[in-house]
Protein backbone atom coordinates (compact mmCIF):
# COMPACT_ATOMS: atom_id res chain seq x y z
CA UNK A 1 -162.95 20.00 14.07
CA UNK A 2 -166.44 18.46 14.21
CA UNK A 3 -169.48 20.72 15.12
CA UNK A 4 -169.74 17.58 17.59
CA UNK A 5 -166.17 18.46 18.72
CA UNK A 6 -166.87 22.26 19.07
CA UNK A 7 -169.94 21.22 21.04
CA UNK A 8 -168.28 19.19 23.74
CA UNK A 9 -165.64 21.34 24.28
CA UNK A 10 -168.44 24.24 24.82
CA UNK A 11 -169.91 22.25 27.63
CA UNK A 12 -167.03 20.37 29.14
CA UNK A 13 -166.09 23.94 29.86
CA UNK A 14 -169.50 24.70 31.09
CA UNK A 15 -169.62 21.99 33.26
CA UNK A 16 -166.14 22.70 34.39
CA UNK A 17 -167.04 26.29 35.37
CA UNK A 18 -169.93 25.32 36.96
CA UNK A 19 -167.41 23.21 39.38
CA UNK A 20 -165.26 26.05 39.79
CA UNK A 21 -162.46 23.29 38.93
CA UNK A 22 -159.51 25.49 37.30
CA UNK A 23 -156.87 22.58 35.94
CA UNK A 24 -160.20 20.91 34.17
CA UNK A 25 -161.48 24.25 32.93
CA UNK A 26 -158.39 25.54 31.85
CA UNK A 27 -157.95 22.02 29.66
CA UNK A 28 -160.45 23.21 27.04
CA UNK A 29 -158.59 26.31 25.92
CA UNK A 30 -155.99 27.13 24.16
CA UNK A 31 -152.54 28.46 25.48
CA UNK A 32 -152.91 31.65 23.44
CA UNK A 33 -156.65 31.69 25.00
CA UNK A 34 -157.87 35.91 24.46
CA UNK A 35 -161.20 36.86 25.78
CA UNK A 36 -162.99 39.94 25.09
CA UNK A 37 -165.70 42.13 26.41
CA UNK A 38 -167.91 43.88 24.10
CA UNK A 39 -169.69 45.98 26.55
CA UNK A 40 -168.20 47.84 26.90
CA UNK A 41 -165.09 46.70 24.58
CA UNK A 42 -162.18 45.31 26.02
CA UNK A 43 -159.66 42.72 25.24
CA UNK A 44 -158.19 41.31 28.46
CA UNK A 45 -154.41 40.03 28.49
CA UNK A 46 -154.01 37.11 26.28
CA UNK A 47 -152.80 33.66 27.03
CA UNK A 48 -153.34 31.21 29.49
CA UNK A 49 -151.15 32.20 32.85
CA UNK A 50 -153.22 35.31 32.67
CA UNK A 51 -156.44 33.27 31.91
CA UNK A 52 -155.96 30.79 34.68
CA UNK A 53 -155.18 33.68 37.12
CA UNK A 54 -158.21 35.59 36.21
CA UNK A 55 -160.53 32.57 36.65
CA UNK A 56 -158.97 31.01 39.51
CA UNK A 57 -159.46 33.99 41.76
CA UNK A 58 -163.09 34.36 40.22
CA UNK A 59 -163.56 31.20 41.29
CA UNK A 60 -162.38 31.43 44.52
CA UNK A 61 -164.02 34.64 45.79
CA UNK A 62 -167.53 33.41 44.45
CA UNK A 63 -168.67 29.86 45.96
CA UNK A 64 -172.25 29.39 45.09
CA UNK A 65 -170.83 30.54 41.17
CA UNK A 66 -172.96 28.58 38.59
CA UNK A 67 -173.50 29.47 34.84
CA UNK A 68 -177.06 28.17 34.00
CA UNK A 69 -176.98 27.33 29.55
CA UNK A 70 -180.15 29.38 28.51
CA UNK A 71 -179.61 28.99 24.73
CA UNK A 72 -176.99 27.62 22.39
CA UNK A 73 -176.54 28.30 18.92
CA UNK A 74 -174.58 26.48 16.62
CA UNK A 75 -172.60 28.22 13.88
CA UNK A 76 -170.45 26.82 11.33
CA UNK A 77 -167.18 28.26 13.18
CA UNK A 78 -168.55 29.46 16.28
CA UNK A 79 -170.93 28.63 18.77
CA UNK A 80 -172.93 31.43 21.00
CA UNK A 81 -174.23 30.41 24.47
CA UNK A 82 -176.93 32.65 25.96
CA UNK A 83 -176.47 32.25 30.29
CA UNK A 84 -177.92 33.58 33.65
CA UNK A 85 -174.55 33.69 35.90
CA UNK A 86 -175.19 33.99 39.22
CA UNK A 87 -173.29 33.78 42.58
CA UNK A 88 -170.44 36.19 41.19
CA UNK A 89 -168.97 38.65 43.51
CA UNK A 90 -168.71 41.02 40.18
CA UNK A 91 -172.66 40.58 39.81
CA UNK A 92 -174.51 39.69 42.66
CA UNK A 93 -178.02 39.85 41.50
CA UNK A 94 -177.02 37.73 38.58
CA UNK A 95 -176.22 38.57 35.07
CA UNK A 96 -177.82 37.92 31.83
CA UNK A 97 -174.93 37.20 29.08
CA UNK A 98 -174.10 35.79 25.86
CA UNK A 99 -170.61 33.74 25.68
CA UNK A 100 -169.32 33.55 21.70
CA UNK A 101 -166.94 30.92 21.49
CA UNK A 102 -164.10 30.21 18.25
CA UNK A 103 -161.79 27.27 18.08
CA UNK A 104 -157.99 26.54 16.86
CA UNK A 105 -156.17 23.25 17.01
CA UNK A 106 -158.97 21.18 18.70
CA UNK A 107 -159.39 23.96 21.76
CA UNK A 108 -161.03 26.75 22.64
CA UNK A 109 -159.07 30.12 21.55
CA UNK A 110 -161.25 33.25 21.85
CA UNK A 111 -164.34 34.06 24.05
CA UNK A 112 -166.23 37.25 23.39
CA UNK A 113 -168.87 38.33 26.35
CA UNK A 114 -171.55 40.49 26.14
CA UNK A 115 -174.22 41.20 28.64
């Protein structure tokens, strides 16, 4: 995969997210999608029924959600976005966080958060 490639997926999910559009956001991962929080560490169920449910009710409770790009960094394999998130019911004064994304077969297939 191109870092072009890696890039656009990166943002179309961005700009998905920033829609609150599920079915669209969904597209750019992987159906063995695992996400992880590093602080404090936890990895959250794999796979994408669990994924989609997670998000989709995320999305739903929180409205005025929007994920504004700070940074981006651009790794050989990975890419790391640095956001501001606010309008989440989980952090209503906003939340400062870095996003680290990896890639398998032309998608999207881990996310580690920090914040």
């Amino acid at each position: 995969m191109t870092k072009e490639g890696r890039v656009a997926l990166v943002q179309g999910q961005l700009d998905a997210y920033n829609a609150r559009d599920i079915e669209k956001f969904c597209s750019f991962f992987h159906p063995e999608i695992t996400t992880f929080s590093l602080s404090p560490y936890e990895q959250r169920p794999p796979g994408m029924d669990n994924f989609r449910k997670g998000y989709g009710a995320m999305f739903a409770a929180s409205p005025g959600l929007h994920c504004k790009l700070l940074s981006r960094i651009v790794m050989e394999e990975m890419i790391l976005d640095e956001e501001w998130v606010t309008g989440s019911v989980k952090y209503p004064d906003g939340v400062h966080a870095t996003a680290i994304y990896a890639f398998r077969d032309g998608l999207i297939d881990r996310v580690w958060f920090a914040r």
